[in-house]
PDB file of N, CA and C in Angstrom:
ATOM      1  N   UNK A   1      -5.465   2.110  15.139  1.00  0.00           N
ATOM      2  CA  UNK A   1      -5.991   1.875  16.463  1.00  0.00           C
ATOM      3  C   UNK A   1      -7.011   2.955  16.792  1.00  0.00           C
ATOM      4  N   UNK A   2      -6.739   4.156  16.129  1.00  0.00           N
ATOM      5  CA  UNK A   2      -7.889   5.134  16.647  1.00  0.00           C
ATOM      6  C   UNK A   2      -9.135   4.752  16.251  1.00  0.00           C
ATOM      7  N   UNK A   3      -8.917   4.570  14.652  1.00  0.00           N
ATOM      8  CA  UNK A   3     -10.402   3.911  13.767  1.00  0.00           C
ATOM      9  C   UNK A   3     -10.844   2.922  14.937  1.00  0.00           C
ATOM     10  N   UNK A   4     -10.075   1.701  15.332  1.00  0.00           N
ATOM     11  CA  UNK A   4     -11.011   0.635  15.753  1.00  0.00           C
ATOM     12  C   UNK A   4     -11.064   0.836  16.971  1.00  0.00           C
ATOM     13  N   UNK A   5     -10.981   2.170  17.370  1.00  0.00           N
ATOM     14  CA  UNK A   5     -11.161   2.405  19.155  1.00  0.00           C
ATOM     15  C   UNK A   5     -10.655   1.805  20.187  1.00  0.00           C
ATOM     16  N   UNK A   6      -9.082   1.231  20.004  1.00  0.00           N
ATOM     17  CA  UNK A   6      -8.443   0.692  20.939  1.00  0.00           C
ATOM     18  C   UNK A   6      -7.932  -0.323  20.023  1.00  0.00           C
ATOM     19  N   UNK A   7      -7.190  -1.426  21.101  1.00  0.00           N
ATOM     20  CA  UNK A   7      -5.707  -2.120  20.253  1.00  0.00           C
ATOM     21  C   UNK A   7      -6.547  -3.801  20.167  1.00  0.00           C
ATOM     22  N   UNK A   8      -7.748  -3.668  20.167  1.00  0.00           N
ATOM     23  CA  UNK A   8      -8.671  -5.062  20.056  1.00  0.00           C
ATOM     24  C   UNK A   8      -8.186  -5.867  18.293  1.00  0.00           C
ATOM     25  N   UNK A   9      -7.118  -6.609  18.734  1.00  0.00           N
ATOM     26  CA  UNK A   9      -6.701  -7.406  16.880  1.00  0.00           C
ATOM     27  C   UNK A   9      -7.887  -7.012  15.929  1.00  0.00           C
ATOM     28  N   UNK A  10      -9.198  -7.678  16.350  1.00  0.00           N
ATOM     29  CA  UNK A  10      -9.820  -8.111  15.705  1.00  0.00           C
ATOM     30  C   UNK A  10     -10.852  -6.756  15.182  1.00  0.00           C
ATOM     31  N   UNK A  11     -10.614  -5.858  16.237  1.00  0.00           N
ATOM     32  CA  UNK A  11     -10.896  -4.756  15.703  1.00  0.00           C
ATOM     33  C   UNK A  11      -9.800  -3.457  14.667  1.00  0.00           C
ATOM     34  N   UNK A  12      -9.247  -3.885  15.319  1.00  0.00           N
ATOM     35  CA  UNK A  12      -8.183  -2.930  14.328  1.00  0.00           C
ATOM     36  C   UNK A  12      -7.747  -3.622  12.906  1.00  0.00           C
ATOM     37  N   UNK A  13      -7.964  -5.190  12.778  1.00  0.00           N
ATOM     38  CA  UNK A  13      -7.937  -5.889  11.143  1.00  0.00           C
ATOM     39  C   UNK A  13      -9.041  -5.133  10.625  1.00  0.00           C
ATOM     40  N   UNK A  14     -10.056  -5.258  10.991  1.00  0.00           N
ATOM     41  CA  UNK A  14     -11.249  -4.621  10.362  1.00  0.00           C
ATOM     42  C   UNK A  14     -11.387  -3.201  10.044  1.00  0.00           C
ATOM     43  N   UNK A  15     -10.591  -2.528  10.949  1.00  0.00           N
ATOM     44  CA  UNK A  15     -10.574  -0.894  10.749  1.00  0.00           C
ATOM     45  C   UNK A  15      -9.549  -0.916   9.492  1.00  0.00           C
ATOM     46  N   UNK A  16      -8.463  -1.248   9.360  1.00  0.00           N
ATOM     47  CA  UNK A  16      -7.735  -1.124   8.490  1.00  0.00           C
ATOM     48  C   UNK A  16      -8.313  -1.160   7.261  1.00  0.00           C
ATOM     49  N   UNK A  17      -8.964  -1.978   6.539  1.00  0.00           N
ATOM     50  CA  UNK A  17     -10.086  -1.571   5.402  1.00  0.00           C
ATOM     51  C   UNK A  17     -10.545  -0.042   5.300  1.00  0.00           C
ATOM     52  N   UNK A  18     -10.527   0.963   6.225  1.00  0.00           N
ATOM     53  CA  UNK A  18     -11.095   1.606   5.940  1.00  0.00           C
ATOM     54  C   UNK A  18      -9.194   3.250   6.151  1.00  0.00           C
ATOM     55  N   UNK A  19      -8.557   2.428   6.149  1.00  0.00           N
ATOM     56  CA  UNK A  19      -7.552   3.887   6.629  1.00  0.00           C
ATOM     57  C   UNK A  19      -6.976   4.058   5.567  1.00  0.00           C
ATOM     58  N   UNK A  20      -6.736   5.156   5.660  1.00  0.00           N
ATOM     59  CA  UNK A  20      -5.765   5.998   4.725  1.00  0.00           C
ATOM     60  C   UNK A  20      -5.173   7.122   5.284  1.00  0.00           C
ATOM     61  N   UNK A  21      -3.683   7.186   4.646  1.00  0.00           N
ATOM     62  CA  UNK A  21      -2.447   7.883   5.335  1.00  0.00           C
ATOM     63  C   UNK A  21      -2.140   9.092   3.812  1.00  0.00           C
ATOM     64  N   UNK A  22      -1.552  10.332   4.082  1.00  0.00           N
ATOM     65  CA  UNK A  22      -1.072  10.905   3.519  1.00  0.00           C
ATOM     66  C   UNK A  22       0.280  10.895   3.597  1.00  0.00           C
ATOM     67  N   UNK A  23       1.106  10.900   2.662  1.00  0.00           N
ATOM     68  CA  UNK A  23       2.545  10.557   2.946  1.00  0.00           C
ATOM     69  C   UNK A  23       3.338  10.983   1.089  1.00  0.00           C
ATOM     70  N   UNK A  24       4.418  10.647   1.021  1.00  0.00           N
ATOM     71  CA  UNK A  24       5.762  11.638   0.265  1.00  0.00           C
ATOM     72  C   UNK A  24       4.998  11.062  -1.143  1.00  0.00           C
ATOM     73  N   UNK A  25       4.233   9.599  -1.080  1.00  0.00           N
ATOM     74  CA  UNK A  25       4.022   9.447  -2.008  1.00  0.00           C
ATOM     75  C   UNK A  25       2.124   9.686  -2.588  1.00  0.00           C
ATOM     76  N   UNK A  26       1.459  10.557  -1.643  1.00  0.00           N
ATOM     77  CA  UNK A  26       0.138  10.692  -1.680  1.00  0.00           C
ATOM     78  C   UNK A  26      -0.311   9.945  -0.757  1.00  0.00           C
ATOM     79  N   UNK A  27      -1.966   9.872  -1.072  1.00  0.00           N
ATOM     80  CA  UNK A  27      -2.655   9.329  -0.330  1.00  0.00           C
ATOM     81  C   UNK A  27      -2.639   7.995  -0.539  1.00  0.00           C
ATOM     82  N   UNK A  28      -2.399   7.195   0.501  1.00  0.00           N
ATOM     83  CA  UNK A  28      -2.119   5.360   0.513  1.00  0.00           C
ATOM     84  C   UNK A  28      -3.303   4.981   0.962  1.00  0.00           C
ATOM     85  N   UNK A  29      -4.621   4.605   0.674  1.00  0.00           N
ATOM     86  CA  UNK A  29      -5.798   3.649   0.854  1.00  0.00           C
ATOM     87  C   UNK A  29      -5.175   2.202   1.783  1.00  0.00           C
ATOM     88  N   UNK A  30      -5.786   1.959   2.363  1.00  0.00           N
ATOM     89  CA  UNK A  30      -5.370   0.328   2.367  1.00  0.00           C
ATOM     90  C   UNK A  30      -6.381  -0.273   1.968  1.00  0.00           C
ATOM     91  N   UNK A  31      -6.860  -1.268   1.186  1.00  0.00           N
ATOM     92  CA  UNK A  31      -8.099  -2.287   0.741  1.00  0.00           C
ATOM     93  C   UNK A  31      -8.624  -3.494   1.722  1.00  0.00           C
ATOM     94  N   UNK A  32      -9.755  -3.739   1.391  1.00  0.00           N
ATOM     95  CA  UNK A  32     -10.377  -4.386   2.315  1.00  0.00           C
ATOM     96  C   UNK A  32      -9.756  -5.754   2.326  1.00  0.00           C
ATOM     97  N   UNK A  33      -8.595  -6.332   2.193  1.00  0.00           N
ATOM     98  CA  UNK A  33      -7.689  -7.633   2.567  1.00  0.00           C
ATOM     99  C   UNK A  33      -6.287  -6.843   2.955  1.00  0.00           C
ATOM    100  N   UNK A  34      -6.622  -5.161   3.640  1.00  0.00           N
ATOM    101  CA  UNK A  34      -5.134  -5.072   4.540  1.00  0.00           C
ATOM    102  C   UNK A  34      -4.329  -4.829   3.196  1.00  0.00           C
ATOM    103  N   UNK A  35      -4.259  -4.267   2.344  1.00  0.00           N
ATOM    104  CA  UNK A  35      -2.856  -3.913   1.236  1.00  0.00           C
ATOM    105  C   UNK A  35      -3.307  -2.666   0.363  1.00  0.00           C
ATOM    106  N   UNK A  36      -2.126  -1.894   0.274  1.00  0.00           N
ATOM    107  CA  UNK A  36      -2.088  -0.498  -0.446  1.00  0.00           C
ATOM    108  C   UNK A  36      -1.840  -0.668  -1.686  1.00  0.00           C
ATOM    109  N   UNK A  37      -2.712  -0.384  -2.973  1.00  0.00           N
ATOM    110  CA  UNK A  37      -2.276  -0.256  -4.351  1.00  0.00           C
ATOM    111  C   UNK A  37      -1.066   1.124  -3.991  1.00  0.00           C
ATOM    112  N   UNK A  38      -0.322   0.807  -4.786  1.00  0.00           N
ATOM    113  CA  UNK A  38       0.969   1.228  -4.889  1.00  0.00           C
ATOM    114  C   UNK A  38       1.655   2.011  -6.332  1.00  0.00           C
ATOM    115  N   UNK A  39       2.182   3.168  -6.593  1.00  0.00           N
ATOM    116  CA  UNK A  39       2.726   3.306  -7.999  1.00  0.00           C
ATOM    117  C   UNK A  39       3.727   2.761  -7.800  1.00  0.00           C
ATOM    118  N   UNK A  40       4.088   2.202  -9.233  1.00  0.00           N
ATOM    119  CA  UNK A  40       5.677   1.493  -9.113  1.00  0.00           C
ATOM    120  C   UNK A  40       6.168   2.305 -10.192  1.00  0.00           C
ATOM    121  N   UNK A  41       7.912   1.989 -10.327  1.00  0.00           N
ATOM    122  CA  UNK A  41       8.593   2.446 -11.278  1.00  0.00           C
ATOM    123  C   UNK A  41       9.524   1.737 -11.629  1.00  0.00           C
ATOM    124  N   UNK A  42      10.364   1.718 -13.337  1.00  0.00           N
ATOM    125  CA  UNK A  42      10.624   0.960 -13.487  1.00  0.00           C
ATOM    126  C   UNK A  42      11.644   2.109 -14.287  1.00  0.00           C
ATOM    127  N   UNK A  43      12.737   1.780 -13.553  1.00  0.00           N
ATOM    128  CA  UNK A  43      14.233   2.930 -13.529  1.00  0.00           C
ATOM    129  C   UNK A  43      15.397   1.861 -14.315  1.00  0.00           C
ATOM    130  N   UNK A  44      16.382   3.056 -14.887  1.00  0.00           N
ATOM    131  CA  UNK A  44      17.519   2.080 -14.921  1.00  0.00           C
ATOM    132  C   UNK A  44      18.731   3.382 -14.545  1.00  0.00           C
ATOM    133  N   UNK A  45      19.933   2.607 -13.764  1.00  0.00           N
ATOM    134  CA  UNK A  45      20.555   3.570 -13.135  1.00  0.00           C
ATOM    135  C   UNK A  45      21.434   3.752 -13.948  1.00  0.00           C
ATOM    136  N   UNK A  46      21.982   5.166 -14.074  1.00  0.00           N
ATOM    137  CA  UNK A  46      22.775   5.638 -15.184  1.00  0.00           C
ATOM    138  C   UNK A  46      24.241   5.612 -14.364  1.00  0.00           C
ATOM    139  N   UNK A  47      24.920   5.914 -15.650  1.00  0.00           N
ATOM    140  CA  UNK A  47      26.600   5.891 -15.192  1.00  0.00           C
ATOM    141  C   UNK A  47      27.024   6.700 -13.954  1.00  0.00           C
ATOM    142  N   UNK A  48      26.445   7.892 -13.557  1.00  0.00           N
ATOM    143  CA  UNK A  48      26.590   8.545 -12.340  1.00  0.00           C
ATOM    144  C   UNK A  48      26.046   8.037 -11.163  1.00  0.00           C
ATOM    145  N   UNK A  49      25.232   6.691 -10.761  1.00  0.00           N
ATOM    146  CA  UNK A  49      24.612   6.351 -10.136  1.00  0.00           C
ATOM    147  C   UNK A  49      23.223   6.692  -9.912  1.00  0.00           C
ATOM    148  N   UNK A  50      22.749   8.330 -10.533  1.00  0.00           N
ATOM    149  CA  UNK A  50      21.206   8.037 -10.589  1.00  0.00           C
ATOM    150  C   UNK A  50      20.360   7.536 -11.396  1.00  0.00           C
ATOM    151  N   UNK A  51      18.880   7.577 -11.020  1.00  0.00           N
ATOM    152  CA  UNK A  51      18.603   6.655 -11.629  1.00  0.00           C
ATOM    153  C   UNK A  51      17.528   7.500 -12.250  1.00  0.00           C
ATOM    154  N   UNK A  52      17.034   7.020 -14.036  1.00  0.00           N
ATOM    155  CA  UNK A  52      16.096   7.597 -14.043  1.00  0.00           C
ATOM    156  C   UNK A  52      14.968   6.614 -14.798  1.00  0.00           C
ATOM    157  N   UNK A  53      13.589   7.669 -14.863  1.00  0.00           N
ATOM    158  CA  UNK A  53      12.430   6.455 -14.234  1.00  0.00           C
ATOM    159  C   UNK A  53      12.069   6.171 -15.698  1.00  0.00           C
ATOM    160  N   UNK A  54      11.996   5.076 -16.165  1.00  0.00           N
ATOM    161  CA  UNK A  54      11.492   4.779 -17.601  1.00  0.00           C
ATOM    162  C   UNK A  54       9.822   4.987 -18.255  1.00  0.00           C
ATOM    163  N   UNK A  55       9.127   3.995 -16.821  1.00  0.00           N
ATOM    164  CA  UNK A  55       8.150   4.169 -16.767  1.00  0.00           C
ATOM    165  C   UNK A  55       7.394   4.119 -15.357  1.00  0.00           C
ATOM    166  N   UNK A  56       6.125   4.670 -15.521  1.00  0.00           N
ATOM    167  CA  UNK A  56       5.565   4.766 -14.129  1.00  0.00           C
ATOM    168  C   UNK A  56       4.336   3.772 -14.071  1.00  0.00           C
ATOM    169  N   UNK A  57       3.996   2.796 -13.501  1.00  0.00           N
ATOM    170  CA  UNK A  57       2.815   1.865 -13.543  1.00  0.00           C
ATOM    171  C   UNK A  57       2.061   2.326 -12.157  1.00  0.00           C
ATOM    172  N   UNK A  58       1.149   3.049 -12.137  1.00  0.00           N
ATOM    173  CA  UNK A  58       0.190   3.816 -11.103  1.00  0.00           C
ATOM    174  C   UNK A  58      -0.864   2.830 -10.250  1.00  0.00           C
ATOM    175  N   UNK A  59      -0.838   2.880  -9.200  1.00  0.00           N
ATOM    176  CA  UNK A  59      -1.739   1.984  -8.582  1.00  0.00           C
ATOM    177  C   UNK A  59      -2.123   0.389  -8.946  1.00  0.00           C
ATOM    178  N   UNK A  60      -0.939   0.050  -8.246  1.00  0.00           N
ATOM    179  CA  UNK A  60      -0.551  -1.654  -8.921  1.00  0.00           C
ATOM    180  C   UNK A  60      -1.436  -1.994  -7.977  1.00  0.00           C
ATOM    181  N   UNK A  61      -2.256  -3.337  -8.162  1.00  0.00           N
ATOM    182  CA  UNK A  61      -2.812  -4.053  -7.340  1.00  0.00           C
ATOM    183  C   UNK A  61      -1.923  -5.165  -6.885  1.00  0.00           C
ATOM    184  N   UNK A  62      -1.887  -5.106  -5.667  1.00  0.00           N
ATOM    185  CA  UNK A  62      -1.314  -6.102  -4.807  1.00  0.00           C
ATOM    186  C   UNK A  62      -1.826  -7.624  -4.959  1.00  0.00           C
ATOM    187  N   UNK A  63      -3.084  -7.474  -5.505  1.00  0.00           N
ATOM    188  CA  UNK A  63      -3.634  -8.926  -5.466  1.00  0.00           C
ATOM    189  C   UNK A  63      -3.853  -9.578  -4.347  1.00  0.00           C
ATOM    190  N   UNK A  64      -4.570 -10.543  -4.533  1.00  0.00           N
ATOM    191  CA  UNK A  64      -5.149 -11.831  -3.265  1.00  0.00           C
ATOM    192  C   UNK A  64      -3.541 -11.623  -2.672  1.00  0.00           C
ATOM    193  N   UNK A  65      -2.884 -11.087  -1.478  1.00  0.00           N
ATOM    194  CA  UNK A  65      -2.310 -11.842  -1.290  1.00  0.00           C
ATOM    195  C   UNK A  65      -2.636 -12.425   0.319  1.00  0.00           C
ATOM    196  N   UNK A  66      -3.524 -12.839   0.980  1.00  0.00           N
ATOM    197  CA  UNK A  66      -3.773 -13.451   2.592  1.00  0.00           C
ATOM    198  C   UNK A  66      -5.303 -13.781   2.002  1.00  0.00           C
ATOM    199  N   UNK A  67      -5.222 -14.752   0.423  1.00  0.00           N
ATOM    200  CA  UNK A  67      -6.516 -15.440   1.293  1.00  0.00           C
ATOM    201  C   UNK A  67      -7.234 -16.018   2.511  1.00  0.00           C
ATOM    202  N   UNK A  68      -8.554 -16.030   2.225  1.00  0.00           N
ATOM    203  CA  UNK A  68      -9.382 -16.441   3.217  1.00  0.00           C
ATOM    204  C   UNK A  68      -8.466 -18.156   3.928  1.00  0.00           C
ATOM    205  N   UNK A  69      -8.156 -18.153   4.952  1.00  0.00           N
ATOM    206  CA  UNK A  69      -8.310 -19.682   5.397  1.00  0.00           C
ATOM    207  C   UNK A  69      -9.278 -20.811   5.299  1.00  0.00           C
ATOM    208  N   UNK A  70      -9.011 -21.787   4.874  1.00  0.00           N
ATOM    209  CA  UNK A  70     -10.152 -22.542   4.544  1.00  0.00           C
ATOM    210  C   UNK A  70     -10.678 -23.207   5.720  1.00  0.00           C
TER     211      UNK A  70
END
């Protein structure tokens, strides 16, 4: 809401393309269709209940997901 200078929908969809947050897991971009590439991980939980990480796949693309309306 700060980017798009007030709580205007149609302005703040559009600002969002451009924000980015610092947070536990770095810096989160959001992309210009509104979604954060993301690292993922791919754990398996051991007999004590933690878990550990097998592999790390870094900045997954979210993909199309809110195409355009036709």
């Amino acid at each position: 809401m700060e980017k798009a200078g007030g709580t205007d929908p149609e302005k703040v969809l559009a600002a969002l393309a451009e924000v980015s947050i610092d947070g536990p897991r770095g810096t989160i971009r959001m992309d210009k269709q509104r979604h954060a590439p993301l690292t993922m991980y791919l754990g398996q939980v051991q007999a004590d209940g933690s878990v550990k990480v097998i592999q790390s796949f870094p900045n997954v693309d979210p993909g199309a997901q809110c195409p355009p309306k036709s």
